[in-house]
C-alpha atoms as a PDB file:
ATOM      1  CA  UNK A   1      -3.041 -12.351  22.399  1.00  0.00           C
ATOM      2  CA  UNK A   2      -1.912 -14.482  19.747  1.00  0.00           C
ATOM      3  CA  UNK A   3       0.605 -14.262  16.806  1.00  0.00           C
ATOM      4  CA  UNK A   4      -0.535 -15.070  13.260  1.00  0.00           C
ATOM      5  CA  UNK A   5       0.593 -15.519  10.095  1.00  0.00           C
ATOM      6  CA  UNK A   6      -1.701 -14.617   7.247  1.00  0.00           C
ATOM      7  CA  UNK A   7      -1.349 -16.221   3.935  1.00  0.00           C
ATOM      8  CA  UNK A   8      -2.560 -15.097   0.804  1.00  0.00           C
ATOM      9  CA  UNK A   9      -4.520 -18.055  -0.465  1.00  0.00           C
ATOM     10  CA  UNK A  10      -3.586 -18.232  -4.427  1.00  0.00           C
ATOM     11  CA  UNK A  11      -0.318 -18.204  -5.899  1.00  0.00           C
ATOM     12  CA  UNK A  12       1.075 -18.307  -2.131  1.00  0.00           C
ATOM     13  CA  UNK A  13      -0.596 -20.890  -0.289  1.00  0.00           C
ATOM     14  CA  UNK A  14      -2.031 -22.692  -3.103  1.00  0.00           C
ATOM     15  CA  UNK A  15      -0.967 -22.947  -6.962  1.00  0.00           C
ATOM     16  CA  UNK A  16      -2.982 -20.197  -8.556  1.00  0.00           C
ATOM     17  CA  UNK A  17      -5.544 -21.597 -10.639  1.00  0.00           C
ATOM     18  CA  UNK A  18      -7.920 -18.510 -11.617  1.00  0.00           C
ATOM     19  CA  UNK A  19     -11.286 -18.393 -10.190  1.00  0.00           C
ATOM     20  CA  UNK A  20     -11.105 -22.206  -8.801  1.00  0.00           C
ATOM     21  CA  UNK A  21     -13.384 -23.629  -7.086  1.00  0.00           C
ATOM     22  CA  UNK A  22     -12.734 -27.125  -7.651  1.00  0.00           C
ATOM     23  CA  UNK A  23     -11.148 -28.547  -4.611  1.00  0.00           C
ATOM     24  CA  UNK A  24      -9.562 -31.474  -6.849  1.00  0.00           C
ATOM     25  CA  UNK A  25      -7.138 -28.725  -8.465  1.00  0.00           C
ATOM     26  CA  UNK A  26      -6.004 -27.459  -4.766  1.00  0.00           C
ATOM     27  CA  UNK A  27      -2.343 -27.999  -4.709  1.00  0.00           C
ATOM     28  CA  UNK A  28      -0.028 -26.243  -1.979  1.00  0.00           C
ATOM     29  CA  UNK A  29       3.165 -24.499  -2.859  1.00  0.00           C
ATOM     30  CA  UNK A  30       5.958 -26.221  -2.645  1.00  0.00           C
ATOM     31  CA  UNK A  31       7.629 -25.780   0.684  1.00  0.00           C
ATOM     32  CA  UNK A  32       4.368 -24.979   2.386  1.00  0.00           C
ATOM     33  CA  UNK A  33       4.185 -27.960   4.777  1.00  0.00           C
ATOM     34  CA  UNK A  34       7.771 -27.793   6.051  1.00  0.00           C
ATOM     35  CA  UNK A  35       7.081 -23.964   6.250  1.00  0.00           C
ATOM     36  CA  UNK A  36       3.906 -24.664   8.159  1.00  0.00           C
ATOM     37  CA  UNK A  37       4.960 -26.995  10.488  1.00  0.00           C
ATOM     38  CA  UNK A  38       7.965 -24.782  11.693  1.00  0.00           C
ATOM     39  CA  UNK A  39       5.970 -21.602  12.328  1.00  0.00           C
ATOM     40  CA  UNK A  40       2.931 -23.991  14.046  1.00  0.00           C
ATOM     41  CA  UNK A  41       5.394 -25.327  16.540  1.00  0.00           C
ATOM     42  CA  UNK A  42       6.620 -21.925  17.090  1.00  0.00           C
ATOM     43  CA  UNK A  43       3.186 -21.391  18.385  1.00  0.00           C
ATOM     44  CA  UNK A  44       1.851 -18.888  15.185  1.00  0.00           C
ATOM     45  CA  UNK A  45      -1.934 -19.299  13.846  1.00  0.00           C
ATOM     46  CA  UNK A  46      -2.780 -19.265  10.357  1.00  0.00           C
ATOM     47  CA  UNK A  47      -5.560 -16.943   8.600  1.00  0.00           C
ATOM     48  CA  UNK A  48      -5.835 -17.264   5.063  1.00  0.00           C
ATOM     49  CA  UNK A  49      -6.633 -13.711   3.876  1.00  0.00           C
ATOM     50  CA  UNK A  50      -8.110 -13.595   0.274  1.00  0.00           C
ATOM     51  CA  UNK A  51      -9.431 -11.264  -2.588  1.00  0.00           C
ATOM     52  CA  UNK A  52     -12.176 -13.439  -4.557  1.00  0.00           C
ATOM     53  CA  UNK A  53     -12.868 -10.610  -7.378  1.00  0.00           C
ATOM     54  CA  UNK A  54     -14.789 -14.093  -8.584  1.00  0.00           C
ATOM     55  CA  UNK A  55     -17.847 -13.369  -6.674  1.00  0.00           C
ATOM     56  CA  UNK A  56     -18.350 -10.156  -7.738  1.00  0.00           C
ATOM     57  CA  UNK A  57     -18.043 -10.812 -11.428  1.00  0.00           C
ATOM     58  CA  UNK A  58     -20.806 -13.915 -11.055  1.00  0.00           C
ATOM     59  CA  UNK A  59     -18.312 -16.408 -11.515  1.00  0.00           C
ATOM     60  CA  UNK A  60     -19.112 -18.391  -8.081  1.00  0.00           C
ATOM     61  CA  UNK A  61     -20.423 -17.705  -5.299  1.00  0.00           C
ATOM     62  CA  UNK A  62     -19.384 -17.347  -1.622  1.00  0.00           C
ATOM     63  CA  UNK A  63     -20.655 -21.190  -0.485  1.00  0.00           C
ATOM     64  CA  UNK A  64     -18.459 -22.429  -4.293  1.00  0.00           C
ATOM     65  CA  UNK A  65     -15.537 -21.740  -1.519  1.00  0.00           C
ATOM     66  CA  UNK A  66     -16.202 -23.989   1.598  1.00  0.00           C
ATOM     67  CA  UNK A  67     -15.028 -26.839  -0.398  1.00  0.00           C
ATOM     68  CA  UNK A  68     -11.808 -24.844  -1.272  1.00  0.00           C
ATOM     69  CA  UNK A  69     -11.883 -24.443   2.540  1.00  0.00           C
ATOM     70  CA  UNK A  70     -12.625 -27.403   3.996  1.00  0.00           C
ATOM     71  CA  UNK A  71      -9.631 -28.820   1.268  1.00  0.00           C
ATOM     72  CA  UNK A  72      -7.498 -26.867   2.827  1.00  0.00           C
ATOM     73  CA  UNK A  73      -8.353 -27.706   6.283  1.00  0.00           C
ATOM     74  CA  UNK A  74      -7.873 -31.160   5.550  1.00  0.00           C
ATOM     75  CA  UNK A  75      -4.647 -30.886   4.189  1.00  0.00           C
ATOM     76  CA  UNK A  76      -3.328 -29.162   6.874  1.00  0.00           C
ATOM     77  CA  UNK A  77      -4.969 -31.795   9.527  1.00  0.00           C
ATOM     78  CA  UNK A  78      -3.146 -34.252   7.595  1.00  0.00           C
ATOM     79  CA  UNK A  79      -0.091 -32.710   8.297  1.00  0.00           C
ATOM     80  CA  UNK A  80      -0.833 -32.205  12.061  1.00  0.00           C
ATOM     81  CA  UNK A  81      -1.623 -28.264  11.249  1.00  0.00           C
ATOM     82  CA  UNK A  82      -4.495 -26.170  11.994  1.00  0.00           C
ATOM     83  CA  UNK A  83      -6.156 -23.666   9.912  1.00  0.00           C
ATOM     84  CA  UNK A  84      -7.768 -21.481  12.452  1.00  0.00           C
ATOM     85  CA  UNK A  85      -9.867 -19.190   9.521  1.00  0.00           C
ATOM     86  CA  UNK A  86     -10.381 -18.670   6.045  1.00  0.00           C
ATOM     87  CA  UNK A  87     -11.314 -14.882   5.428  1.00  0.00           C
ATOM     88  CA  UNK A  88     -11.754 -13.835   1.544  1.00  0.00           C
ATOM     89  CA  UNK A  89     -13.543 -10.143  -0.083  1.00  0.00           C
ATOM     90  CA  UNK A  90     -16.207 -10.949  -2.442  1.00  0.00           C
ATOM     91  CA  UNK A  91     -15.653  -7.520  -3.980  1.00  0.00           C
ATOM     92  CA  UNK A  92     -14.033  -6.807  -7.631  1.00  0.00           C
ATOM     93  CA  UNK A  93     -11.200  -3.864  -7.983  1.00  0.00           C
ATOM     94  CA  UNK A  94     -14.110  -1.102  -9.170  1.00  0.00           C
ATOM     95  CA  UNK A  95     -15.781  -1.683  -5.504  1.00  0.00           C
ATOM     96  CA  UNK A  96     -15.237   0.723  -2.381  1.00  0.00           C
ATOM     97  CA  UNK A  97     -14.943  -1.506   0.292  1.00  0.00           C
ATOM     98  CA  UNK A  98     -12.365  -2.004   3.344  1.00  0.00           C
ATOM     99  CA  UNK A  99     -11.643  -6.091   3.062  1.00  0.00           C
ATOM    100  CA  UNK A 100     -10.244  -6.014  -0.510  1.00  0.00           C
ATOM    101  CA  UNK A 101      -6.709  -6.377  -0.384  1.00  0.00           C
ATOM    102  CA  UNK A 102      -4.747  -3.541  -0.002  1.00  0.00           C
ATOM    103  CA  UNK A 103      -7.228  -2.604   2.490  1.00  0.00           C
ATOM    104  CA  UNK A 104      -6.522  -4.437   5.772  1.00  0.00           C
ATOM    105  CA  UNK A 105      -9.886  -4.629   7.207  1.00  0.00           C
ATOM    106  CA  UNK A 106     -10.240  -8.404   6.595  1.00  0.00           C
ATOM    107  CA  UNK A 107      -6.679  -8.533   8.994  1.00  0.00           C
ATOM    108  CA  UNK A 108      -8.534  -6.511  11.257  1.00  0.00           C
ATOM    109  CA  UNK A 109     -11.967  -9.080  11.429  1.00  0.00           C
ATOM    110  CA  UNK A 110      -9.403 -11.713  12.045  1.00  0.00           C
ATOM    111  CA  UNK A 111      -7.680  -9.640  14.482  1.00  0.00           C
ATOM    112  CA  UNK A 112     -10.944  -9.079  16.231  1.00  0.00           C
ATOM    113  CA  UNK A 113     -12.470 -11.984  16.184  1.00  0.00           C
ATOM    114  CA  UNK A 114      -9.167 -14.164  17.454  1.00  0.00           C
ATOM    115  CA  UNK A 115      -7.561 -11.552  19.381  1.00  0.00           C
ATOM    116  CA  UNK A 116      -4.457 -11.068  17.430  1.00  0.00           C
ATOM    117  CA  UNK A 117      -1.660  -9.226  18.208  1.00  0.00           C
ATOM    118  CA  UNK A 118      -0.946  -8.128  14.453  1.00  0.00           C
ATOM    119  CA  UNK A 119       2.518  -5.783  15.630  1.00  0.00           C
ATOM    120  CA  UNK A 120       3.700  -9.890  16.255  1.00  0.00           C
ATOM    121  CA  UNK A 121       1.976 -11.491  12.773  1.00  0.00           C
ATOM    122  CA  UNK A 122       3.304 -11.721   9.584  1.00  0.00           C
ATOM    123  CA  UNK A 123       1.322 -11.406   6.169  1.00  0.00           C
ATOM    124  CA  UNK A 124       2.918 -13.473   3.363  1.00  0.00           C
ATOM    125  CA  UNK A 125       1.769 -12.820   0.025  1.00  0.00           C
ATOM    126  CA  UNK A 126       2.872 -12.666  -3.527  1.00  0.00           C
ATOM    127  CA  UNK A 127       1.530  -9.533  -4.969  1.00  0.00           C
ATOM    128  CA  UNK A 128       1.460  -5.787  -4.496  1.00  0.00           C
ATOM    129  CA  UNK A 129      -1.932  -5.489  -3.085  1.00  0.00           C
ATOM    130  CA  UNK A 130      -1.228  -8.250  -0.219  1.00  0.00           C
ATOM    131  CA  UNK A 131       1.963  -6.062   0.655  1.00  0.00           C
ATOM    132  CA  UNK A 132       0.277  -3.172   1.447  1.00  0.00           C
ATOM    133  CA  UNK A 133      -2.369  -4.555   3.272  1.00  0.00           C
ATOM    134  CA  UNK A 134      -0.045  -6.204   5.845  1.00  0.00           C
ATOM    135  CA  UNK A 135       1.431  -3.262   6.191  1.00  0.00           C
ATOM    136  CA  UNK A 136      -1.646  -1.006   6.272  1.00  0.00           C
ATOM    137  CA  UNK A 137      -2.772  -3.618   9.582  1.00  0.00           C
ATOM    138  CA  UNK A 138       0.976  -3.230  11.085  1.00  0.00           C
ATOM    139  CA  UNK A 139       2.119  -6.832  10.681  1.00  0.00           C
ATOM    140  CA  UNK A 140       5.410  -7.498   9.149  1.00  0.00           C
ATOM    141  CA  UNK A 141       5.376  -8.838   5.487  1.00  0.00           C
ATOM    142  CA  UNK A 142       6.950 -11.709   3.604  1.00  0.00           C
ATOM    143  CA  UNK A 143       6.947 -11.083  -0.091  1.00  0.00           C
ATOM    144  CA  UNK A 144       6.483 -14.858  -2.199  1.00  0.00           C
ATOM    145  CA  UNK A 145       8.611 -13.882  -5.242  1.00  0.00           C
ATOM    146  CA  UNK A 146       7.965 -16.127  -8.260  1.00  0.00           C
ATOM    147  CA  UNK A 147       9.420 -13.749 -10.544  1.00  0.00           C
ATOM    148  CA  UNK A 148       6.195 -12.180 -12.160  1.00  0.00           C
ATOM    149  CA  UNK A 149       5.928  -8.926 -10.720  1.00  0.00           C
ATOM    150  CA  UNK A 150       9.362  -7.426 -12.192  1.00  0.00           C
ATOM    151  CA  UNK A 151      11.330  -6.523  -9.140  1.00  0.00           C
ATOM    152  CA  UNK A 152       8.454  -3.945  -7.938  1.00  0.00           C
ATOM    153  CA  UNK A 153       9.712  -4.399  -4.568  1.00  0.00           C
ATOM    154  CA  UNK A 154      12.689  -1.939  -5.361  1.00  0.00           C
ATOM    155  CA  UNK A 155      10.759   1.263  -6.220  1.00  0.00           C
ATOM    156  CA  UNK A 156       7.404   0.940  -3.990  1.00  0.00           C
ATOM    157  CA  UNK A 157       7.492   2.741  -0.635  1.00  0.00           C
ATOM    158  CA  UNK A 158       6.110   0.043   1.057  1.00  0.00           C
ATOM    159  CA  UNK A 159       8.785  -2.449   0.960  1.00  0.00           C
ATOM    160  CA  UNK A 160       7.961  -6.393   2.189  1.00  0.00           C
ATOM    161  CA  UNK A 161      10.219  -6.866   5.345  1.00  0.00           C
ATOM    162  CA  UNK A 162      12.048  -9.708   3.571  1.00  0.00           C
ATOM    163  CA  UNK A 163      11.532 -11.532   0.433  1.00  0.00           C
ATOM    164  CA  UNK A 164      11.465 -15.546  -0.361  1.00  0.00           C
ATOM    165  CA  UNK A 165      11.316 -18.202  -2.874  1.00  0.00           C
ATOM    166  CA  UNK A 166       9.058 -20.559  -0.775  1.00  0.00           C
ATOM    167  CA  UNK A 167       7.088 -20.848   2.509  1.00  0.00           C
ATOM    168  CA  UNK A 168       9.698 -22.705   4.031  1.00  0.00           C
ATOM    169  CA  UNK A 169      12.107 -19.751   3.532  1.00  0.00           C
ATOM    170  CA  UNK A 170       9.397 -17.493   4.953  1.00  0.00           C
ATOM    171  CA  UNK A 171       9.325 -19.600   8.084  1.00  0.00           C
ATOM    172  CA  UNK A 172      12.929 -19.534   8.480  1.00  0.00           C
ATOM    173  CA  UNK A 173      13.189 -15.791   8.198  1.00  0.00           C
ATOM    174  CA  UNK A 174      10.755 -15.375  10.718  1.00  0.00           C
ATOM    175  CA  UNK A 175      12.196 -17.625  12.802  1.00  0.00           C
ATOM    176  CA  UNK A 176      15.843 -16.150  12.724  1.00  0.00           C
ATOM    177  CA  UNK A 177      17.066 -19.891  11.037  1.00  0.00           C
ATOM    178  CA  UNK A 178      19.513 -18.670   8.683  1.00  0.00           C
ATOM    179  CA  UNK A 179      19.739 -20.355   5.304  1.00  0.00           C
ATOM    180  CA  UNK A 180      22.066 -19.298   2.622  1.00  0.00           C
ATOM    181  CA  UNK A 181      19.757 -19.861  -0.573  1.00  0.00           C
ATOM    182  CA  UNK A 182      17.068 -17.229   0.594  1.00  0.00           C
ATOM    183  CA  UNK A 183      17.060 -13.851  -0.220  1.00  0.00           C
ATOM    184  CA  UNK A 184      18.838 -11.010   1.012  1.00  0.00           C
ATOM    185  CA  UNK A 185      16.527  -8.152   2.998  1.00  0.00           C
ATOM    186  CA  UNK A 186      15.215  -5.017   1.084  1.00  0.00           C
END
């Protein structure tokens, strides 16, 4: 069984531009790469795991993405990195469905479908909802704080396991490399 790391594609992975699909306007977060590389050589996966509410409300559709894919893919190649899936939920907030993020079903495909051993993976994500749904699959979680979400980390039952500035930070948490400008524990 593998180990993964599942990243939240906008606002983590990726600069959040809302409802992109222009693969022109993909730009990784900085740190990503260094982050990347580190946790590829320590043999994890990645699995971008994705909400696109954008579908639902007929703003693209599911094909718009394979370009925002296949971007992706390509920048990690360039950087000697492999993407192994891209997994999003074309559902909006109002829909019942178990692959919209806080739900972890969309974990669990990628679990199944790459034999992942999630109590060994990481989710890191920069919102509530991508919290809870590494949690809700068992995987430790990485919260990506850009100082939106007013310290929500403190009061919420579900705590992230640790919480960063960057991907690079993530990776070093993670793998036990101790760096003095990262953030404490919660």
């Amino acid at each position: 069984m593998e180990k993964a790391i599942f990243l939240d594609k906008d606002g983590t992975l990726i600069l959040d531009v809302p409802y992109n699909v222009n693969p022109s306007l993909v730009t990784l977060t900085k740190g990503a790469i260094e982050g990347l590389k580190k946790l590829s050589n320590a043999g994890f996966r990645f699995y971008v795991i994705s909400n696109q509410q954008g579908i639902s409300l007929g703003y693209f559709t599911a094909n718009d993405l394979i370009p925002i894919r296949k971007k992706l893919e390509n920048i990690f190649l360039t950087h000697g990195i492999t993407l192994s899936d891209f997994y999003f939920c074309p559902h909006g907030d109002k829909d019942s469905c178990f692959c919209r993020k806080p739900q972890p079903g969309l974990i669990f495909q990628a679990a199944k479908d790459h034999q992942i051993d999630l109590k060994h993976s990481w989710l890191i994500g920069d919102s509530v909802s991508d919290i809870q749904a590494g949690k809700n699959a068992g995987c430790s979680t990485i919260f990506f704080d850009k100082r939106y979400e007013n310290d929500w980390y403190r009061i919420i039952a579900e705590k992230p396991n640790y919480v960063v500035k960057n991907i690079t930070d993530a990776a070093n948490y993670i793998l036990g490399i101790q760096n003095e400008d990262t953030y404490v524990s919660i």
